[in-house]
C-alpha atoms as a PDB file:
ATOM      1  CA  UNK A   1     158.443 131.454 136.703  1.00  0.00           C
ATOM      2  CA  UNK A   2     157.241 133.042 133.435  1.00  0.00           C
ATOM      3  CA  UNK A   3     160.292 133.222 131.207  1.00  0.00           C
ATOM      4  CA  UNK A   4     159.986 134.060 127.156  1.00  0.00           C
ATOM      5  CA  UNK A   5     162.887 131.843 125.472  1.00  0.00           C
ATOM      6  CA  UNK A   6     165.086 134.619 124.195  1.00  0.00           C
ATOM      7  CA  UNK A   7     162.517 137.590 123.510  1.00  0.00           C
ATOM      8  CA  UNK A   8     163.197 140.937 124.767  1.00  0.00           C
ATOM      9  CA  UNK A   9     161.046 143.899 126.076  1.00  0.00           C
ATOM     10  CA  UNK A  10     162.578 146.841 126.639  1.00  0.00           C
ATOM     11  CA  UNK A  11     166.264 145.988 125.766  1.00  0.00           C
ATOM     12  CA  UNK A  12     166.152 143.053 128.010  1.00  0.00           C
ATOM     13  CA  UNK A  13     165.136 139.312 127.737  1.00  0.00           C
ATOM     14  CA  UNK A  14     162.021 139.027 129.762  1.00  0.00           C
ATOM     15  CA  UNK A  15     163.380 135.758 131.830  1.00  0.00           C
ATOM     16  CA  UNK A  16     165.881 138.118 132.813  1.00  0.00           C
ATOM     17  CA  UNK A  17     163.459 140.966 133.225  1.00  0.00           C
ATOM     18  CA  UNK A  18     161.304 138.374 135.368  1.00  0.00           C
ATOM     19  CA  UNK A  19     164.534 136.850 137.702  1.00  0.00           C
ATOM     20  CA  UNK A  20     164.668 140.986 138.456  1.00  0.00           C
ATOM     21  CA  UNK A  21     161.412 140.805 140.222  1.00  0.00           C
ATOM     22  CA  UNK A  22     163.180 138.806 143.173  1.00  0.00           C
ATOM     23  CA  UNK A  23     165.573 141.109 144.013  1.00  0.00           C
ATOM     24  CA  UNK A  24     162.502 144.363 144.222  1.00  0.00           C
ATOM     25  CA  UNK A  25     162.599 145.396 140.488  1.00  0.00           C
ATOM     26  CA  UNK A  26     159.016 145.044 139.550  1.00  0.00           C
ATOM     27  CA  UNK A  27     156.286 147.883 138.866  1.00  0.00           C
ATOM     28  CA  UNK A  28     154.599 149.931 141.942  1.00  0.00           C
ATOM     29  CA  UNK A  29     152.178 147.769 143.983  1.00  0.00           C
ATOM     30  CA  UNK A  30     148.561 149.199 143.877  1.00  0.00           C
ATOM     31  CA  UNK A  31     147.126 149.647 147.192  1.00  0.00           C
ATOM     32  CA  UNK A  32     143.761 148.030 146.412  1.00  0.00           C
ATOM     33  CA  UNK A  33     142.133 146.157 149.668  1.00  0.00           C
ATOM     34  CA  UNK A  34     140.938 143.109 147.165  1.00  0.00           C
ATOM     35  CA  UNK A  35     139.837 140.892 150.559  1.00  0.00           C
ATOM     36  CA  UNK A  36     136.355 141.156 150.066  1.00  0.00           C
ATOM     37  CA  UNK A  37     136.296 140.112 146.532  1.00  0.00           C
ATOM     38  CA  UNK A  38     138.624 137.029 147.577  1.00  0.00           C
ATOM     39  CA  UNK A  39     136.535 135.720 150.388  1.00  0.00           C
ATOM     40  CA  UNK A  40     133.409 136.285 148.498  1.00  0.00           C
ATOM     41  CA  UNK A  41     134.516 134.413 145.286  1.00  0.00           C
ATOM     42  CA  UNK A  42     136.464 131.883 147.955  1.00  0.00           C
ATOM     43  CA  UNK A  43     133.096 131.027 149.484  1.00  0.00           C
ATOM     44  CA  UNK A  44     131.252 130.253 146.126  1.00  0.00           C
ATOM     45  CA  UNK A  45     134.133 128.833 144.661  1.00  0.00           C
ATOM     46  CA  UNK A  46     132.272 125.377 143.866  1.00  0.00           C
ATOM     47  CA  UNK A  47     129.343 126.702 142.240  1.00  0.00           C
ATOM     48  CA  UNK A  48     131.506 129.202 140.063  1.00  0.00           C
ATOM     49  CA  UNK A  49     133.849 126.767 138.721  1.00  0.00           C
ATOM     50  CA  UNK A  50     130.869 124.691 137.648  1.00  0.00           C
ATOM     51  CA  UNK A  51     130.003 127.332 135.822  1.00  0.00           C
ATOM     52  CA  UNK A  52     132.285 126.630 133.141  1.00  0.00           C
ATOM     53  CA  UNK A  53     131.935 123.338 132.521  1.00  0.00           C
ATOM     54  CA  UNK A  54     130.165 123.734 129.976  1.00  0.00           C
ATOM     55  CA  UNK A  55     129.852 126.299 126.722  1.00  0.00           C
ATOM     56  CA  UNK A  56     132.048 128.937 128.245  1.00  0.00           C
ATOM     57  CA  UNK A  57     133.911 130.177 124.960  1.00  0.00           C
ATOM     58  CA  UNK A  58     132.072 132.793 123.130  1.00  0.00           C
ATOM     59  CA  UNK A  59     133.171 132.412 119.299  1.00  0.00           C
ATOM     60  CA  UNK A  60     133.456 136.387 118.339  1.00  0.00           C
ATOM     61  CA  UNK A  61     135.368 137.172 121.855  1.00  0.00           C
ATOM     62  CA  UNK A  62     137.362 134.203 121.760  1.00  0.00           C
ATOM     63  CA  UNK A  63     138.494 135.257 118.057  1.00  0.00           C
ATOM     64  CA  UNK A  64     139.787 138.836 119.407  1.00  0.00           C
ATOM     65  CA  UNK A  65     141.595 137.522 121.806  1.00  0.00           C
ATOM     66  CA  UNK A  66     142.979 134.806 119.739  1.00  0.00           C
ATOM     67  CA  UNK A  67     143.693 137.415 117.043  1.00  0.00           C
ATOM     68  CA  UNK A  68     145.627 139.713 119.868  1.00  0.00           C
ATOM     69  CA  UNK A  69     147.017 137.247 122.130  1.00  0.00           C
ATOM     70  CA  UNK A  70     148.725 135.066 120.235  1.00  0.00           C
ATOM     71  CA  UNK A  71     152.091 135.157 118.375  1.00  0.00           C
ATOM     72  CA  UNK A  72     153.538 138.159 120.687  1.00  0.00           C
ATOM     73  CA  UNK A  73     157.119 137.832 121.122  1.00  0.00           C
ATOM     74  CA  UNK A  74     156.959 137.288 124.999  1.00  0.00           C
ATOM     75  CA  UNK A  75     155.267 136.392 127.690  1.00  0.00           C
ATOM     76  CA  UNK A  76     151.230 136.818 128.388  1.00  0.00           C
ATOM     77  CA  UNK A  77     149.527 137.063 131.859  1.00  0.00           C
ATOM     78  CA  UNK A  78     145.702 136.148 132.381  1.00  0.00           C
ATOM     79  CA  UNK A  79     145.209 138.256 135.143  1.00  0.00           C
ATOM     80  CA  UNK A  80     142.398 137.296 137.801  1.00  0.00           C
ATOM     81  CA  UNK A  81     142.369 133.959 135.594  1.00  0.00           C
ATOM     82  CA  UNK A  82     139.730 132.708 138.385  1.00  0.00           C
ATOM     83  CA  UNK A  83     139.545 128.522 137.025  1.00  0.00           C
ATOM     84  CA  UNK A  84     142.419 128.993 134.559  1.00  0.00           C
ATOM     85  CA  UNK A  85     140.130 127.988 131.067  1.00  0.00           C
ATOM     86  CA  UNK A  86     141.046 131.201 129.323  1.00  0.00           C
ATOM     87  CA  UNK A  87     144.977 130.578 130.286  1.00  0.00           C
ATOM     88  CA  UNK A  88     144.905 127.214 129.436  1.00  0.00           C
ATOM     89  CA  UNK A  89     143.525 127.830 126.277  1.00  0.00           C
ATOM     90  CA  UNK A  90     145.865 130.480 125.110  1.00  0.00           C
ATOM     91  CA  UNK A  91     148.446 127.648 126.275  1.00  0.00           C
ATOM     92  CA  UNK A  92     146.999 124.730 124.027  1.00  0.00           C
ATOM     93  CA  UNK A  93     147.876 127.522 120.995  1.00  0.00           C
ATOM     94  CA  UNK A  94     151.321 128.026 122.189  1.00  0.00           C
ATOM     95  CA  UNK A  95     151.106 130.880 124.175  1.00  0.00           C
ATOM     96  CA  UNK A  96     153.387 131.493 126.862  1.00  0.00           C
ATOM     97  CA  UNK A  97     151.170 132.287 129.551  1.00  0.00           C
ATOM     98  CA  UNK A  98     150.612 132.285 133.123  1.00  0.00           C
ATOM     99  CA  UNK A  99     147.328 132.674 135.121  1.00  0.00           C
ATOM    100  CA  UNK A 100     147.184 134.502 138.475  1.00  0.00           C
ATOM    101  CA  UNK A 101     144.395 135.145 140.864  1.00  0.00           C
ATOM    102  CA  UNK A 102     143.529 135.877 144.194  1.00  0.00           C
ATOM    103  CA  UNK A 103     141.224 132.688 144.925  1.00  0.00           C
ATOM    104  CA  UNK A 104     143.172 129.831 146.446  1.00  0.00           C
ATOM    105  CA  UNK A 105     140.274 127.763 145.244  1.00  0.00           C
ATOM    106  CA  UNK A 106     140.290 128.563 142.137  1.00  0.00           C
ATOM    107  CA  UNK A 107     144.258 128.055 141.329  1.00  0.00           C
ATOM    108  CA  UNK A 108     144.097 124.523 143.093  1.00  0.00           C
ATOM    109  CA  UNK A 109     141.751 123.670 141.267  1.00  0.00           C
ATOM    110  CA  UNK A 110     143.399 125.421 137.548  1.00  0.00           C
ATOM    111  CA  UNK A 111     146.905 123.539 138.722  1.00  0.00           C
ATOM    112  CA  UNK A 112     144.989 120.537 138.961  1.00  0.00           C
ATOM    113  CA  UNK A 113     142.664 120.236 135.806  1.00  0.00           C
ATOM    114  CA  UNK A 114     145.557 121.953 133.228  1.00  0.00           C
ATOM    115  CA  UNK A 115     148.583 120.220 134.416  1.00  0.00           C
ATOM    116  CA  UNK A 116     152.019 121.600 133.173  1.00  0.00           C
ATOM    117  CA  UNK A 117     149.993 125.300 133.023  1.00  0.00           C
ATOM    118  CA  UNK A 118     151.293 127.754 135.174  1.00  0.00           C
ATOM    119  CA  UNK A 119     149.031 129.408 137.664  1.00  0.00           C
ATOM    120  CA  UNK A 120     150.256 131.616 140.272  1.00  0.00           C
ATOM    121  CA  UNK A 121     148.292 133.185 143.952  1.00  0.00           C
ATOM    122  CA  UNK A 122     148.465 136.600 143.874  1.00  0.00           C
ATOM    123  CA  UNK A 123     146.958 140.026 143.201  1.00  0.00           C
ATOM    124  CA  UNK A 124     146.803 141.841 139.658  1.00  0.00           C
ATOM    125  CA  UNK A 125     147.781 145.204 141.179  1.00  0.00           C
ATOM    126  CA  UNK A 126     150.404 143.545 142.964  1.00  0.00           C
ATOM    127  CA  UNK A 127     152.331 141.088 140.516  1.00  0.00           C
ATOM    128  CA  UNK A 128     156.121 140.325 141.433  1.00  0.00           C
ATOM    129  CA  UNK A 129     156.815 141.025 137.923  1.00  0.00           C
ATOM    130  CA  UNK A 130     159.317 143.926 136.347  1.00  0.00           C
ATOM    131  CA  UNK A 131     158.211 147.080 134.254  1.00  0.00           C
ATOM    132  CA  UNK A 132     157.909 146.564 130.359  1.00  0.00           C
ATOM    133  CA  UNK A 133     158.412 142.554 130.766  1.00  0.00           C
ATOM    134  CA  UNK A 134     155.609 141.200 129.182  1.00  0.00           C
ATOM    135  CA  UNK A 135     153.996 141.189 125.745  1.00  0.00           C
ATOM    136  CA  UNK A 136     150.664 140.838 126.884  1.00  0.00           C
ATOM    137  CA  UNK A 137     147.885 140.816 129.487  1.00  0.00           C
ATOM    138  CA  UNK A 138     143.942 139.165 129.113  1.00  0.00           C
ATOM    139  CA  UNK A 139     141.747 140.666 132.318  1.00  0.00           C
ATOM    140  CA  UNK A 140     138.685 139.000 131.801  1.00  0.00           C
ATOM    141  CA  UNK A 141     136.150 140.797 134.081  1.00  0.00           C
ATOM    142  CA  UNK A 142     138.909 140.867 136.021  1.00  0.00           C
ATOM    143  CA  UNK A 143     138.362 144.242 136.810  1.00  0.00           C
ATOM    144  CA  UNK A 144     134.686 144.554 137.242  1.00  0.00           C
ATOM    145  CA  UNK A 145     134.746 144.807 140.890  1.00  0.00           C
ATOM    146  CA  UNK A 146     137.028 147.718 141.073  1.00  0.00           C
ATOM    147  CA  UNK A 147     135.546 151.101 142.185  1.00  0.00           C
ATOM    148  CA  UNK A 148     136.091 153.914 139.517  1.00  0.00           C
ATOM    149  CA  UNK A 149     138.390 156.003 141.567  1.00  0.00           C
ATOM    150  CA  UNK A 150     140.664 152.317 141.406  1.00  0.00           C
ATOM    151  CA  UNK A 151     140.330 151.766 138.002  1.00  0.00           C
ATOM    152  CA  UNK A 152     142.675 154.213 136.727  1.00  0.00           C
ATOM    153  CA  UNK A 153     145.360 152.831 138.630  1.00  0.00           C
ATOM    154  CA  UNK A 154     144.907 149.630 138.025  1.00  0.00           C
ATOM    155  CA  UNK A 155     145.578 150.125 134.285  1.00  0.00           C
ATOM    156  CA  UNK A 156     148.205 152.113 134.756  1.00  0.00           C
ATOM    157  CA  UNK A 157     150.010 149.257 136.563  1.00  0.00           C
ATOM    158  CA  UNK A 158     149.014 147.077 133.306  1.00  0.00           C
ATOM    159  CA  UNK A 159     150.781 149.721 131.198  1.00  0.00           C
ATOM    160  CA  UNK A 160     154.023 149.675 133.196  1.00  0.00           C
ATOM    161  CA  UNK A 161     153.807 145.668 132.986  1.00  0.00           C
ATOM    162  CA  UNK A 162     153.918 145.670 129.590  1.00  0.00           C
ATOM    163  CA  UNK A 163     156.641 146.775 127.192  1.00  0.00           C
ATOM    164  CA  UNK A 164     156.127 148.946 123.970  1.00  0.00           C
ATOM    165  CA  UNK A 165     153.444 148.068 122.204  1.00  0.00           C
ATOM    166  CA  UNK A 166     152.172 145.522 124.000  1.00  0.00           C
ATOM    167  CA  UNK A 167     148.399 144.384 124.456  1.00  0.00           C
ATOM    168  CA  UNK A 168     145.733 144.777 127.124  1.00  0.00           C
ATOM    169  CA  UNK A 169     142.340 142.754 126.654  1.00  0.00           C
ATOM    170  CA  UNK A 170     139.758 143.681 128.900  1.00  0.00           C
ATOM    171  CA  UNK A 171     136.354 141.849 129.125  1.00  0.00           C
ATOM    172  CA  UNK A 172     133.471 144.244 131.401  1.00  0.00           C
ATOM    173  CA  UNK A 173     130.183 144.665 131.624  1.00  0.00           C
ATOM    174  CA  UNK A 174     128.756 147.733 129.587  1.00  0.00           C
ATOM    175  CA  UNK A 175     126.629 149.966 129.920  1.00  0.00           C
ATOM    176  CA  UNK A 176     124.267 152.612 127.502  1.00  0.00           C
ATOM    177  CA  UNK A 177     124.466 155.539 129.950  1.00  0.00           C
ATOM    178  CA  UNK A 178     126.518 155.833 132.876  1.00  0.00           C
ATOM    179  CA  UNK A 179     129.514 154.133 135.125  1.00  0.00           C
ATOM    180  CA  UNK A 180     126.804 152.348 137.657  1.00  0.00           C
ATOM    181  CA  UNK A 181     127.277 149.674 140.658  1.00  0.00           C
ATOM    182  CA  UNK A 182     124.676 146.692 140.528  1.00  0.00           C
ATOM    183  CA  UNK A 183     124.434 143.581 141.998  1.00  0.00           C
ATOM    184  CA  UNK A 184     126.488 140.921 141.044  1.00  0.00           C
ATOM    185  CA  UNK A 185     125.705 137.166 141.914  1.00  0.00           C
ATOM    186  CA  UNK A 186     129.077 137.256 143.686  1.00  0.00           C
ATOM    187  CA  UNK A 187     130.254 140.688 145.082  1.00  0.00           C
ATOM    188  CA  UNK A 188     129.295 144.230 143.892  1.00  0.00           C
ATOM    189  CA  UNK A 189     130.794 145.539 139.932  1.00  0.00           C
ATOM    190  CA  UNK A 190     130.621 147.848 137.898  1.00  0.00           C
ATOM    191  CA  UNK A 191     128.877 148.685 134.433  1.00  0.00           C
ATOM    192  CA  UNK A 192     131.373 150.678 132.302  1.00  0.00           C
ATOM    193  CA  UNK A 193     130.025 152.585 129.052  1.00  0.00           C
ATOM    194  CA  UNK A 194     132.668 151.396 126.017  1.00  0.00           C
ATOM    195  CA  UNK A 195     133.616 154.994 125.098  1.00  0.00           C
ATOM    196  CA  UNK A 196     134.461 155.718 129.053  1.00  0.00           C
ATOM    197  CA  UNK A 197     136.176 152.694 129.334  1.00  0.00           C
ATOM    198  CA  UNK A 198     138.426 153.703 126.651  1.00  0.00           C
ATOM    199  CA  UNK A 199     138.618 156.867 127.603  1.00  0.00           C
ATOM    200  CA  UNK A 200     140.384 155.839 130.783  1.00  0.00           C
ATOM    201  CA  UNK A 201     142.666 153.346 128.885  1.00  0.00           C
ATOM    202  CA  UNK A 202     143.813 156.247 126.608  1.00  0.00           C
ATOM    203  CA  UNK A 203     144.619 158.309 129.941  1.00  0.00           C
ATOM    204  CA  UNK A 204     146.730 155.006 131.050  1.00  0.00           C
ATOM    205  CA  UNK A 205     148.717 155.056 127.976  1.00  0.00           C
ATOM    206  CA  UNK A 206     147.157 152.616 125.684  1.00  0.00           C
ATOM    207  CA  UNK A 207     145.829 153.106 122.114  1.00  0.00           C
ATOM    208  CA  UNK A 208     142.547 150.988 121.536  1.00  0.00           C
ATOM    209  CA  UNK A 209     142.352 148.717 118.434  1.00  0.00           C
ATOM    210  CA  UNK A 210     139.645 146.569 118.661  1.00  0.00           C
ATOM    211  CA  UNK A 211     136.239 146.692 120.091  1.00  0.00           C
ATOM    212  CA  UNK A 212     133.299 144.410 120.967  1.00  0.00           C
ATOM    213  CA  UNK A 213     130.169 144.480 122.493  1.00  0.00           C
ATOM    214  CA  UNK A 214     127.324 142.440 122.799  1.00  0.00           C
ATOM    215  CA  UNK A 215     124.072 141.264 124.615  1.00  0.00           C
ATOM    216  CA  UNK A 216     122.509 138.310 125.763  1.00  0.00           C
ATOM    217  CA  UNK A 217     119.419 136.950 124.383  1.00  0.00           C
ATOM    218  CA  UNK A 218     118.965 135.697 127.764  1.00  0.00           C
ATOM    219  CA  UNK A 219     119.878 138.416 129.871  1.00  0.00           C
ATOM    220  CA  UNK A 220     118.683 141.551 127.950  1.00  0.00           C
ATOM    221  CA  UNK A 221     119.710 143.260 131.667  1.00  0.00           C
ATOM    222  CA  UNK A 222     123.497 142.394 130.733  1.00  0.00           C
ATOM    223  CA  UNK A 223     126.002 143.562 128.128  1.00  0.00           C
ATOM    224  CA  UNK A 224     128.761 143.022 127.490  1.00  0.00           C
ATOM    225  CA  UNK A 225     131.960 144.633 125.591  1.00  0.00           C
ATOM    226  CA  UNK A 226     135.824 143.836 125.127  1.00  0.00           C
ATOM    227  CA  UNK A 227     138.269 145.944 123.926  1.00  0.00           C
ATOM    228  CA  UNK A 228     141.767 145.245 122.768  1.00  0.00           C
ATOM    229  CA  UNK A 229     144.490 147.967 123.412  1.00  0.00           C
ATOM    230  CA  UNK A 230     147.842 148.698 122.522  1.00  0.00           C
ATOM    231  CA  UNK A 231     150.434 149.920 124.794  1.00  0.00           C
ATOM    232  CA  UNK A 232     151.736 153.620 123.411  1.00  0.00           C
END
């Protein structure tokens, strides 16, 4: 179980905020049908987790969410943590996180390369976890494959996860123009522009406070953007 060692959100200590969650007290489920996404990253599992094996931290992305992630007085989930290298991470600094995903792959293999991590199966939009009870969630392209009309949603379920002023960093693809479909090397996502992006995260109830973007020498077909939000 996630627990925080005496920190509170919302006038509770979130390990008592989490033991809640087992009795029904934990934010509205999303109805989101995420089985295509699972079997599709279940049947490439292999070749995606070899992915990162090798250079997989970018240094200006792994500084924001360094610089946001760390030192909150609670508990952070890496949500659709796929391998677990981003939750692990954040628990070599000290964090107090736990990874979750879908992919039964993909936490076998997280619980067995980062022993004494916790990693949890299970959907983002459906997290036995209590409103206001964490200080923090990372949803690295976790949210990519997510049709628009799911998107707000989604977020809003991060918002009630987290208590007052508590961060959301989101990695996505971006986009110059327009909110587009393409084809991704596993499943179908979605190219966000930044300023849309954050215009749905304001409508959520977060305050943006740091942004990112970038593009890939090597891919001049992909960008890339982060922000970092605050929970209002």
């Amino acid at each position: 179980m996630i627990c925080a060692r005496g920190s509170h959100a919302g006038g509770k200590r979130v390990k008592d905020t989490i033991a809640d969650a087992e009795i029904g007290h934990r934010p509205y489920p999303v109805a989101v049908d995420f089985q295509p996404v699972r079997d599709a990253y279940s049947s490439l599992s292999e070749e995606y987790i070899a992915l990162y094996d090798g250079d997989w931290l970018h240094e200006d992305e792994g500084s924001l969410i360094r610089r946001h992630l760390t030192g909150l007085p609670g508990a952070v989930l890496d949500v659709g943590c796929g391998p677990g290298y981003w939750t692990a991470h954040l628990h070599s600094l000290g964090v107090e996180v736990t990874g979750v995903d879908l992919v039964p792959e993909f936490i076998a293999h997280a619980r067995a390369t980062h022993p004494g991590v916790e990693f949890r199966l299970g959907s983002m939009t459906d997290l036995d976890v209590p409103e206001h009870s964490v200080a923090g969630v990372l949803a690295w392209y976790s949210t990519i494959h997510l049709p628009p009309g799911d998107l707000d949603r989604t977020l809003a379920g991060f918002r009630r996860l987290l208590a007052f002023s508590g961060v959301l960093v989101l990695g996505f693809f971006d986009s110059e123009d327009e909110v587009a479909a393409f084809d991704h090397a596993v499943v179908t996502a979605y190219r966000w522009p930044a300023d849309v992006f954050a215009e749905r995260l304001a409508k959520a109830g977060f305050t943006e406070v740091q942004r990112l973007r970038r593009q890939n020498p090597e891919r001049p077909d992909r960008r890339y953007a982060v922000i970092a939000a605050r929970a209002s």
